[in-house]
Every structure is written in C-alpha cells, then in structure tokens.
PDB file of N, CA and C in Angstrom:
ATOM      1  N   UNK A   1     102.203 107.525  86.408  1.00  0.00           N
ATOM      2  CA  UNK A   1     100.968 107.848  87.070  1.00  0.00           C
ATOM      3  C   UNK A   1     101.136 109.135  87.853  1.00  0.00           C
ATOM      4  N   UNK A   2     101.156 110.213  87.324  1.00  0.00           N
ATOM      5  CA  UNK A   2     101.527 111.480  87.703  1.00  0.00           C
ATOM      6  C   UNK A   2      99.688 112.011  88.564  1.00  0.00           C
ATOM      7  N   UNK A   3      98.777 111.205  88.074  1.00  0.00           N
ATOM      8  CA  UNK A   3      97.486 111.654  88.946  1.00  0.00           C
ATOM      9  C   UNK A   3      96.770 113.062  88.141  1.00  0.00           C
ATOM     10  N   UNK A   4      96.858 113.368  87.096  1.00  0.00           N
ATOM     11  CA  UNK A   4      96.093 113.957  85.961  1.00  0.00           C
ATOM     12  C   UNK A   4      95.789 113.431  85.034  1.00  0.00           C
ATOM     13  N   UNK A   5      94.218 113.460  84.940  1.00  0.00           N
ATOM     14  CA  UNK A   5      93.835 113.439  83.090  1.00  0.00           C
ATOM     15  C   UNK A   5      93.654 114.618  82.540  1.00  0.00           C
ATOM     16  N   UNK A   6      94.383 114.984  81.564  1.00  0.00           N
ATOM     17  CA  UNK A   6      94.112 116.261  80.771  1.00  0.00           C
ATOM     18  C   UNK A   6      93.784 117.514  81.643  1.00  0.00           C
ATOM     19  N   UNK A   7      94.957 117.527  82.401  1.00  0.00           N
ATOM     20  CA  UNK A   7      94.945 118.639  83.657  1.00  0.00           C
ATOM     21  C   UNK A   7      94.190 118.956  85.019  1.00  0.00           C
ATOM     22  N   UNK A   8      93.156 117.343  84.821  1.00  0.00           N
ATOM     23  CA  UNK A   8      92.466 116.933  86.230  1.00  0.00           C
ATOM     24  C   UNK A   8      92.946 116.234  87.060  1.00  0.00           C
ATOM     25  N   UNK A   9      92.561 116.137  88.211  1.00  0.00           N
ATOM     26  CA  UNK A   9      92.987 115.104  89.439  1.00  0.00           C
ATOM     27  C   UNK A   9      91.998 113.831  89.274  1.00  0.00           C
ATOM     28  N   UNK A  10      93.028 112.692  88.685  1.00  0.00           N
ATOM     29  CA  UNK A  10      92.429 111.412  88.530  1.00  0.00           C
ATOM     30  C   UNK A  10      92.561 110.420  89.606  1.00  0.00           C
ATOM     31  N   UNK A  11      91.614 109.654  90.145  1.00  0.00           N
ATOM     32  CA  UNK A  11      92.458 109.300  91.365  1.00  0.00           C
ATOM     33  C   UNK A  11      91.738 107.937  91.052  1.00  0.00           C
ATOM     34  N   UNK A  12      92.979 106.531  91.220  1.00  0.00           N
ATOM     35  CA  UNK A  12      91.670 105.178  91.557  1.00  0.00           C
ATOM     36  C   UNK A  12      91.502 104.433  92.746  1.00  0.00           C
ATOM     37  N   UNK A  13      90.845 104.219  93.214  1.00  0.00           N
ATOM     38  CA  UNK A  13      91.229 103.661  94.370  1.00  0.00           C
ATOM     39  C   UNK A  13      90.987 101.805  94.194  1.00  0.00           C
ATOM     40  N   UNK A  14      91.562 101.218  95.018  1.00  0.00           N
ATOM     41  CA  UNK A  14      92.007  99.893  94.052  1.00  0.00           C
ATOM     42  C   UNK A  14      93.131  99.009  94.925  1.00  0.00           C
ATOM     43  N   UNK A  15      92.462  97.546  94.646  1.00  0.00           N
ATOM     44  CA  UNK A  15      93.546  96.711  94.784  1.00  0.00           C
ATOM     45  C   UNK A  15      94.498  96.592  94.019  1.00  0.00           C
ATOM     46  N   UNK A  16      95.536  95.556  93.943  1.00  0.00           N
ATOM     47  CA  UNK A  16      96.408  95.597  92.941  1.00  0.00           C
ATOM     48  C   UNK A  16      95.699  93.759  92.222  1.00  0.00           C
ATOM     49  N   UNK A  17      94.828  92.996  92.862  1.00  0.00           N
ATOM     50  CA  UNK A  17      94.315  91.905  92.530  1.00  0.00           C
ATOM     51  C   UNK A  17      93.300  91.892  91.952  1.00  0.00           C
ATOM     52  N   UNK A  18      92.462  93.030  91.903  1.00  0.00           N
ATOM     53  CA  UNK A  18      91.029  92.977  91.551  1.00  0.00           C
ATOM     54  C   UNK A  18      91.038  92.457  89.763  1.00  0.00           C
ATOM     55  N   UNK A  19      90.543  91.990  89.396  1.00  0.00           N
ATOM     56  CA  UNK A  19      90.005  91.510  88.519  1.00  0.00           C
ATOM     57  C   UNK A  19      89.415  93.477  87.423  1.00  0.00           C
ATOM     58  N   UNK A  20      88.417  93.425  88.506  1.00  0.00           N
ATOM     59  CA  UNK A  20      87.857  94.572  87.999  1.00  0.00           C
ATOM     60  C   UNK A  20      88.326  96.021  88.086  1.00  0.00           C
ATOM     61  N   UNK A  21      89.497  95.675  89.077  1.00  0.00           N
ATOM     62  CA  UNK A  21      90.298  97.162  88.397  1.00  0.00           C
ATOM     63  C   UNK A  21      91.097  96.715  87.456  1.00  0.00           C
ATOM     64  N   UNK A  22      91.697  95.995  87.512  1.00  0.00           N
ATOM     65  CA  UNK A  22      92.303  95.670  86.143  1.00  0.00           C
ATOM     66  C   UNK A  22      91.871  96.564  84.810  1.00  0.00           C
ATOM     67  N   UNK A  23      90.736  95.963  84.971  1.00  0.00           N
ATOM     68  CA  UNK A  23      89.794  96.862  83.655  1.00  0.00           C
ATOM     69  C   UNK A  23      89.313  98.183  83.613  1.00  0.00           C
ATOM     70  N   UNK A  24      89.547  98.632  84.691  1.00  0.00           N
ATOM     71  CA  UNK A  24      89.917 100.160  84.569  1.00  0.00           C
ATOM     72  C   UNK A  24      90.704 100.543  83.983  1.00  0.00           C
ATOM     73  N   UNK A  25      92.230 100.200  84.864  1.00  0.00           N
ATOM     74  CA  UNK A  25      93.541 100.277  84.650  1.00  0.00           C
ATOM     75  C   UNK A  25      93.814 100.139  83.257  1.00  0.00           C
ATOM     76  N   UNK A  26      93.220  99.284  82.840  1.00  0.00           N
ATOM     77  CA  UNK A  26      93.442  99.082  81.134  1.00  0.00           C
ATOM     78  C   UNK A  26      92.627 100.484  80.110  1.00  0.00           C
ATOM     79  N   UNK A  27      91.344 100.645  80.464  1.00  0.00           N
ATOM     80  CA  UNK A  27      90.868 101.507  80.059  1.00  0.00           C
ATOM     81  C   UNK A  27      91.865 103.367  80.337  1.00  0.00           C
ATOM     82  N   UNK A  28      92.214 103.534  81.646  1.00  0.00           N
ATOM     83  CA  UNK A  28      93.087 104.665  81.733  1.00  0.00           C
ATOM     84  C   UNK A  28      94.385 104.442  81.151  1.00  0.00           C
ATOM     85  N   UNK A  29      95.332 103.477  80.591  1.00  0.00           N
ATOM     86  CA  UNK A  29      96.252 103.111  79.862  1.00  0.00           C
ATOM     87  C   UNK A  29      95.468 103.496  78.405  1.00  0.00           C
ATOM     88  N   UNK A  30      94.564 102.988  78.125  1.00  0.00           N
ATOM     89  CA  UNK A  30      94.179 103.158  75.997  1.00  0.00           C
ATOM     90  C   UNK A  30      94.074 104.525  76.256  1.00  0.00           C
ATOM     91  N   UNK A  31      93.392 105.435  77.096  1.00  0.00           N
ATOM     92  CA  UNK A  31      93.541 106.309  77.166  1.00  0.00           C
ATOM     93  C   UNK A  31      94.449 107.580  76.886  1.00  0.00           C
ATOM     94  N   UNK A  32      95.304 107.069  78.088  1.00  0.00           N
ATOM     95  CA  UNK A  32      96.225 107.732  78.171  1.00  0.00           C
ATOM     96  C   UNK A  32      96.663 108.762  79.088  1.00  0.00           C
ATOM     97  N   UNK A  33      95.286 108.580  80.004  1.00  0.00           N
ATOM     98  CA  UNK A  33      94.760 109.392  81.206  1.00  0.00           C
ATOM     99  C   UNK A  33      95.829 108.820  82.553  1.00  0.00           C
ATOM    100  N   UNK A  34      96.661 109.794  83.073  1.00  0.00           N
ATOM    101  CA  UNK A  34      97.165 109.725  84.243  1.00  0.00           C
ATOM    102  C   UNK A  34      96.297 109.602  85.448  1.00  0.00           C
ATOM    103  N   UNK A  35      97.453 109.006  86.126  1.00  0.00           N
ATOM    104  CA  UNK A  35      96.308 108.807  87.683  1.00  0.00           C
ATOM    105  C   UNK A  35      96.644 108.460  88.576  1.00  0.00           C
ATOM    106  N   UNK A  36      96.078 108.836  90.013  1.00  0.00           N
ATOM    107  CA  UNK A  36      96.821 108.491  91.323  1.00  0.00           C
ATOM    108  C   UNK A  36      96.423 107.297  91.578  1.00  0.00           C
ATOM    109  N   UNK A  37      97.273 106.038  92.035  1.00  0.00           N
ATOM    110  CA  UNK A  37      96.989 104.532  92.367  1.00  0.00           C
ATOM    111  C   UNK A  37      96.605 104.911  94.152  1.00  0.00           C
ATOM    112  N   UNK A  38      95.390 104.703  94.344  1.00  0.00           N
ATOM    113  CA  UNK A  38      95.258 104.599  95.814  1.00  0.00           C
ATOM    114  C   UNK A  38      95.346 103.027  96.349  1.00  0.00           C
ATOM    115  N   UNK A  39      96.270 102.357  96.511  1.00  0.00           N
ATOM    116  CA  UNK A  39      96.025 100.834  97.091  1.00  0.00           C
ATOM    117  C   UNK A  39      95.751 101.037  98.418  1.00  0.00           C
ATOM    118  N   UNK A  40      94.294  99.841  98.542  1.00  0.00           N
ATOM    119  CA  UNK A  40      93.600  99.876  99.718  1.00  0.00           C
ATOM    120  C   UNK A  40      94.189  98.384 100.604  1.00  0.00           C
ATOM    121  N   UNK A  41      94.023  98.540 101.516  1.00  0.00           N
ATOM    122  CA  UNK A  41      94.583  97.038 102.526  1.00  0.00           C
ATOM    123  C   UNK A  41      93.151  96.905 103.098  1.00  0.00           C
ATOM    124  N   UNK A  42      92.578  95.253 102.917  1.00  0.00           N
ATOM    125  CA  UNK A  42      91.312  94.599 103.409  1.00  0.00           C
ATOM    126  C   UNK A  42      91.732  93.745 104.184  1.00  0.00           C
ATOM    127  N   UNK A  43      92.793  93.909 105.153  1.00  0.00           N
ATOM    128  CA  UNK A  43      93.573  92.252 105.792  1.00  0.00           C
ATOM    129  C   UNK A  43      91.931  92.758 106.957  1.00  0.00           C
ATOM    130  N   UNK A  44      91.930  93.626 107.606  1.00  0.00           N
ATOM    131  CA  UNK A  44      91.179  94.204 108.554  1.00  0.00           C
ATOM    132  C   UNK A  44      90.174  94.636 108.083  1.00  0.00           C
ATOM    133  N   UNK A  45      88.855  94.528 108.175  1.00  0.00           N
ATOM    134  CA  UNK A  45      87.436  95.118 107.579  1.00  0.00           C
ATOM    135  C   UNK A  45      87.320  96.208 108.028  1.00  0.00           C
ATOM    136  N   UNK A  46      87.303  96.192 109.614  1.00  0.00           N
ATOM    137  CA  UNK A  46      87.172  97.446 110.455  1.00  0.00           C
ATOM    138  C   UNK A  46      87.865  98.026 110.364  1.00  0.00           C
ATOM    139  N   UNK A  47      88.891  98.593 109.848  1.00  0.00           N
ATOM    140  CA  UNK A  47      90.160  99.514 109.186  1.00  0.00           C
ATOM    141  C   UNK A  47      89.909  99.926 107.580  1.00  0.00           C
ATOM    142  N   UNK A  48      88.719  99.535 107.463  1.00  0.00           N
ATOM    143  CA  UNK A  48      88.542 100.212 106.106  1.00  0.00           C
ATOM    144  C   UNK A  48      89.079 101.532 105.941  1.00  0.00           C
ATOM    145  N   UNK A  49      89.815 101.710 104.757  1.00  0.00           N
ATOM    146  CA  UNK A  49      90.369 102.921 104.380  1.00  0.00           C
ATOM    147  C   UNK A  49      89.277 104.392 104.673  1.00  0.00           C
ATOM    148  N   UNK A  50      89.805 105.440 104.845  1.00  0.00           N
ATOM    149  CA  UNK A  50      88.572 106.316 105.390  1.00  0.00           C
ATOM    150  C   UNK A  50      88.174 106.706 103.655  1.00  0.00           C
ATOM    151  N   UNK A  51      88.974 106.657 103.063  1.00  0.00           N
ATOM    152  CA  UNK A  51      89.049 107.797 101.634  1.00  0.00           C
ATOM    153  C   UNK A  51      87.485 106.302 100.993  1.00  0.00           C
ATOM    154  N   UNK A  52      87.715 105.180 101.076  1.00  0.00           N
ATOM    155  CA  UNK A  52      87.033 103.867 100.328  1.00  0.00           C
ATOM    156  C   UNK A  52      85.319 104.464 100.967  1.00  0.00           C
ATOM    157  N   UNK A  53      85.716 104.725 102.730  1.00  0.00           N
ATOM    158  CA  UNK A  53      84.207 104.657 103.032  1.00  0.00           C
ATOM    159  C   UNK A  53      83.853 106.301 102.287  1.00  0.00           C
ATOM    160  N   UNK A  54      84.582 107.001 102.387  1.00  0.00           N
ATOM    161  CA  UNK A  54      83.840 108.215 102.243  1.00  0.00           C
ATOM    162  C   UNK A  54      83.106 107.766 100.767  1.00  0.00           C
ATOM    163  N   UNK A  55      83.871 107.829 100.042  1.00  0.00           N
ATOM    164  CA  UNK A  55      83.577 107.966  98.238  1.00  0.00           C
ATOM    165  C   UNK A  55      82.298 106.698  97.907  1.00  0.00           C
ATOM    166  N   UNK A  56      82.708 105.829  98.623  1.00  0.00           N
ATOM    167  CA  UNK A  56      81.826 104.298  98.534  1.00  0.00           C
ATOM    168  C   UNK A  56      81.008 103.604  99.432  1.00  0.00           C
ATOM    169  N   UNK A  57      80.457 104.600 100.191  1.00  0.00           N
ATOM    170  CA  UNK A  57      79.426 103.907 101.667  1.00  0.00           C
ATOM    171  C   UNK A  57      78.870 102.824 101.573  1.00  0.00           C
ATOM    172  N   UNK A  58      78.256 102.689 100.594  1.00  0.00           N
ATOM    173  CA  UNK A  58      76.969 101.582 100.239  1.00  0.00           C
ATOM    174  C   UNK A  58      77.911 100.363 100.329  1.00  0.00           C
ATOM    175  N   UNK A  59      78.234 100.122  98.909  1.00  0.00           N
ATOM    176  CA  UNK A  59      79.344  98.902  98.761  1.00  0.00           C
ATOM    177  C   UNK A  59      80.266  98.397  99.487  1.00  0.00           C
ATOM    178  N   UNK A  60      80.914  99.585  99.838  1.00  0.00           N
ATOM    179  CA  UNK A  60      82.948 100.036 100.300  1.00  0.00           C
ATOM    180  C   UNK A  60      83.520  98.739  99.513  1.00  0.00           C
ATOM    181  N   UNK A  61      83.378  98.298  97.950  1.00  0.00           N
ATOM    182  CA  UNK A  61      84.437  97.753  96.955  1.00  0.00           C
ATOM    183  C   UNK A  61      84.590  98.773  96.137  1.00  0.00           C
ATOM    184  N   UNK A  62      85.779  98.427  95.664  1.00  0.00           N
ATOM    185  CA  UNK A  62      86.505  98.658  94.789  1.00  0.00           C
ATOM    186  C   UNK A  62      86.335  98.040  92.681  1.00  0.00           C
ATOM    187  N   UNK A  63      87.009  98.628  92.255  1.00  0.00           N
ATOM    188  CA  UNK A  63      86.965  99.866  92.299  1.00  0.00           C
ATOM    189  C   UNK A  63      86.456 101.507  92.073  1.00  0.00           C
ATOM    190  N   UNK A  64      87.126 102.574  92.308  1.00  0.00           N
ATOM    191  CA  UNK A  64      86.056 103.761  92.721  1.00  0.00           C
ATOM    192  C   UNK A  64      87.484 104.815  92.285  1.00  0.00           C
ATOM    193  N   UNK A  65      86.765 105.455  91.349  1.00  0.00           N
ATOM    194  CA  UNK A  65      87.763 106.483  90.058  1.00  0.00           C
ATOM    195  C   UNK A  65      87.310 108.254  90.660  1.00  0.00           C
ATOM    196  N   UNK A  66      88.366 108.367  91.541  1.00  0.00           N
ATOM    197  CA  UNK A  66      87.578 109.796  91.620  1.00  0.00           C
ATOM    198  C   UNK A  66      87.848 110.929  91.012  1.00  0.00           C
ATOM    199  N   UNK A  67      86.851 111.608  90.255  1.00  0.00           N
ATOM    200  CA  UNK A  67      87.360 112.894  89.050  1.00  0.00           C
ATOM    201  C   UNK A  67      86.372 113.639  89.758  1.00  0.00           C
ATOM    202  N   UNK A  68      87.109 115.118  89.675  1.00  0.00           N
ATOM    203  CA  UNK A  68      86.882 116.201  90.023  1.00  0.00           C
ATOM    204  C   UNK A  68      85.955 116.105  91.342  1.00  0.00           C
ATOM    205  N   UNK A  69      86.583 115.678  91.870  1.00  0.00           N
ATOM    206  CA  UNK A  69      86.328 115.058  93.583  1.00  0.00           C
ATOM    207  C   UNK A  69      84.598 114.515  93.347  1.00  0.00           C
ATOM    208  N   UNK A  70      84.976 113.939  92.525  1.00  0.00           N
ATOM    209  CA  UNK A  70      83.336 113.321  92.963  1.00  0.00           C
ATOM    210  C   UNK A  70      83.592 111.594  91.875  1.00  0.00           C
ATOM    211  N   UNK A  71      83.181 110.656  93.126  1.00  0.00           N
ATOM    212  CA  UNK A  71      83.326 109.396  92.619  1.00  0.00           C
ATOM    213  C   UNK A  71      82.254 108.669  92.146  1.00  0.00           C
ATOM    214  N   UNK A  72      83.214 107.708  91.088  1.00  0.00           N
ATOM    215  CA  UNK A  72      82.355 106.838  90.062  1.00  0.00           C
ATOM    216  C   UNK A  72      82.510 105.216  90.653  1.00  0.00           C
ATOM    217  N   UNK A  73      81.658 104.559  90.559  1.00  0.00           N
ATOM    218  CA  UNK A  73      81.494 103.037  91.273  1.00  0.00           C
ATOM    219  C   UNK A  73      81.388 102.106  90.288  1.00  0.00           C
ATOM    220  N   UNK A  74      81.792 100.846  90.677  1.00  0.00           N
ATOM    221  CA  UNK A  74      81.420  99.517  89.802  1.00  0.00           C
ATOM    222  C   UNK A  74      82.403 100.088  88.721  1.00  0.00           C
ATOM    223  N   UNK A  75      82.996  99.104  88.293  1.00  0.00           N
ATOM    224  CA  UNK A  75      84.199  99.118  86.806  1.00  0.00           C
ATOM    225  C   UNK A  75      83.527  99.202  85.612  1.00  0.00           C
ATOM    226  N   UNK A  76      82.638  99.048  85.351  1.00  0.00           N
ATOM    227  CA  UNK A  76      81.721  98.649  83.492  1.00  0.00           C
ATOM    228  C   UNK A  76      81.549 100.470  83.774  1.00  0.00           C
ATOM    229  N   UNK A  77      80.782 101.214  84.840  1.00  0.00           N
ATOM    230  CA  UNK A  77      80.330 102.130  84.628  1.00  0.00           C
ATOM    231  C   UNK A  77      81.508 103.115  84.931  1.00  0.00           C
ATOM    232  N   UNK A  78      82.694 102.908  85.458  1.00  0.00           N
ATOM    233  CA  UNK A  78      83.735 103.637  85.428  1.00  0.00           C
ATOM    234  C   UNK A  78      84.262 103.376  84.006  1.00  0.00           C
ATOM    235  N   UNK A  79      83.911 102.661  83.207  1.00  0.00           N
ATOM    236  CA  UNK A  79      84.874 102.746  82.250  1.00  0.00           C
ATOM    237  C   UNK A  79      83.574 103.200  80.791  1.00  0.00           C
ATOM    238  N   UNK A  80      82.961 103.120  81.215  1.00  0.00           N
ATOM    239  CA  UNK A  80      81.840 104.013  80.402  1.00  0.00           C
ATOM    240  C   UNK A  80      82.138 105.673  80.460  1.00  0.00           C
ATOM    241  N   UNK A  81      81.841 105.851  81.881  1.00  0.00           N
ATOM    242  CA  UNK A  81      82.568 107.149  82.475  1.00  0.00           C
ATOM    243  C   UNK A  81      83.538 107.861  81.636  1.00  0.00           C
ATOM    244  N   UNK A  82      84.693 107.108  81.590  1.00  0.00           N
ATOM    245  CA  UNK A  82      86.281 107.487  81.385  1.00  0.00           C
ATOM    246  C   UNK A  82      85.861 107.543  79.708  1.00  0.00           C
ATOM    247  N   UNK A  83      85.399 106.855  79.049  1.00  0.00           N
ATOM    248  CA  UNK A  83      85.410 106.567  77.285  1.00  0.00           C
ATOM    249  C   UNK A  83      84.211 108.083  76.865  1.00  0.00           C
ATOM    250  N   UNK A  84      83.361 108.313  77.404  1.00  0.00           N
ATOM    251  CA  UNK A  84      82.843 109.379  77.610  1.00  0.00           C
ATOM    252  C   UNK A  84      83.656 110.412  77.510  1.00  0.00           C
ATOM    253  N   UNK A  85      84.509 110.793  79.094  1.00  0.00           N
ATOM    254  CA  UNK A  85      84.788 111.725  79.375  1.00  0.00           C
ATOM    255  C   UNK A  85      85.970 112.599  78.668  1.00  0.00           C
ATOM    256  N   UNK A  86      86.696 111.462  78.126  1.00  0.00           N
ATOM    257  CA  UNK A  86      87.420 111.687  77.412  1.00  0.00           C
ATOM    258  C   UNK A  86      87.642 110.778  75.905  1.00  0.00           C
ATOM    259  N   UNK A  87      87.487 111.452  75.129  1.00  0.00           N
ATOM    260  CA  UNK A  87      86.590 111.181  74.031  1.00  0.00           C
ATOM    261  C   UNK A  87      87.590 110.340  73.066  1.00  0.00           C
ATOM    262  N   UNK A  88      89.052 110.589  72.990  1.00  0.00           N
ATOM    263  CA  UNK A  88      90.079 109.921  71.913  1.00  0.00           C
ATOM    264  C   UNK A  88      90.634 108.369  72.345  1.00  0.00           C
ATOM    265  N   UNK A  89      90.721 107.904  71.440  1.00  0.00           N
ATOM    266  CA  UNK A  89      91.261 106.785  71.409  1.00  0.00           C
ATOM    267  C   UNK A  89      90.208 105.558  72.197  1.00  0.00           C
ATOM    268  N   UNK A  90      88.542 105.694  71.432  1.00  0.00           N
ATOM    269  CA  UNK A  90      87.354 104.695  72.137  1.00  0.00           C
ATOM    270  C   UNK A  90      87.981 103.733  72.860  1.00  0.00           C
ATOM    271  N   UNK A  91      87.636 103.143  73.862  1.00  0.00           N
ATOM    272  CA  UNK A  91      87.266 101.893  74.549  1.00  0.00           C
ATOM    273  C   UNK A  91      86.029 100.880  74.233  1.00  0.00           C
ATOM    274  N   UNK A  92      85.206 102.152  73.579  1.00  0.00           N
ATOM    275  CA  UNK A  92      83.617 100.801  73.735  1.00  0.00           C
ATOM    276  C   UNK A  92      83.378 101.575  72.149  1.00  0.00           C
ATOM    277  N   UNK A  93      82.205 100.370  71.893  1.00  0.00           N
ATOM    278  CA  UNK A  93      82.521 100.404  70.722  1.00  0.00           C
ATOM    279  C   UNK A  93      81.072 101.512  70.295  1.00  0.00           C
ATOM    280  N   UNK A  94      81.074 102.338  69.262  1.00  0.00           N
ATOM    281  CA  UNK A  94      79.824 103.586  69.176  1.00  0.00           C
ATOM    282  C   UNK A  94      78.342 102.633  69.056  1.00  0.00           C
ATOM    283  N   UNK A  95      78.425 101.688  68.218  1.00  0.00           N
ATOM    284  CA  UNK A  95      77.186 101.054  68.079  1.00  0.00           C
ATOM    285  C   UNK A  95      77.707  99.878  68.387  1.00  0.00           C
ATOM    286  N   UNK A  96      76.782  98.607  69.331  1.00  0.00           N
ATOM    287  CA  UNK A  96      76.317  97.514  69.598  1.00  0.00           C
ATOM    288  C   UNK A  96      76.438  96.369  68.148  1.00  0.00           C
ATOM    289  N   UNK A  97      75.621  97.056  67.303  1.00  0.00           N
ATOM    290  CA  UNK A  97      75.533  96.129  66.026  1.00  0.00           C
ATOM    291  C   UNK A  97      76.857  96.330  65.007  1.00  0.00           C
TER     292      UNK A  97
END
C-alpha cells in the first residue's frame, strides 16, 4: 500500500472491521490500485478523526476513498467510482442482463 493509483494519491479512510470497507479493499486489490490505509479510532465520538469530519460532514462513516483530494462516500458508490476510474481488470459487470 504505497498510496498511488496509477501515479495518484489514493487514500481510504477506514476501519479495519467494516464490513463495507472490506469491499472497497477488495475492489482496490482486483484492481491493483495502491493506497494509503487511514485507520480511524471510534472508542470516542467526540475525537472524531479531523481528516473523517473534513472529507465526510454529513455522515462522518466510513468508508471515504480520497482521489485527487476530493472524496467519495458510501462503498457501492466508491466502488463504482474506482471500476470507472480505472478501467482494467472490471469489478461490475458492463450490462445488468
């Protein structure tokens, strides 16, 4: 996890329990896309990470994929995002049917 995709700054921010980063994590693995692991600590609410509130006000969950300093929310649409953005080796499938 060197924290580049294809010469960008990939960053996730993330438990190591979530369910739904998981499925990120899996999606930047088929990939192949490097990336910085930001693990967040929730023992304390009011200690929310500053980097979680900045990128994620509304929500402040996880997880939250930040490319080219601007962040993506909710996991289905981060990993829409990522299969998009970088186009080899699909994640989702081209057609439904």
């Amino acid at each position: 996890m060197g924290g580049h995709g294809n010469g960008e700054e990939v960053e996730l921010l993330a438990i190591w329990f979530s369910p739904y980063v998981q499925r990120v994590v899996w999606a930047l693995k088929m990939k192949g896309i490097d990336y910085e692991w930001v693990e967040l600590i929730f023992r304390y609410p009011k200690n929310r990470n500053p980097s979680l509130l900045k990128h994620n006000p509304v929500t402040k969950r996880v997880p939250v994929l930040v490319h080219r300093r601007r962040p993506v929310v909710e996991w289905l649409v981060i990993v829409e995002y990522v299969d998009e953005t970088w186009r080899n080796n699909p994640v989702l499938p081209s057609d439904p049917y």
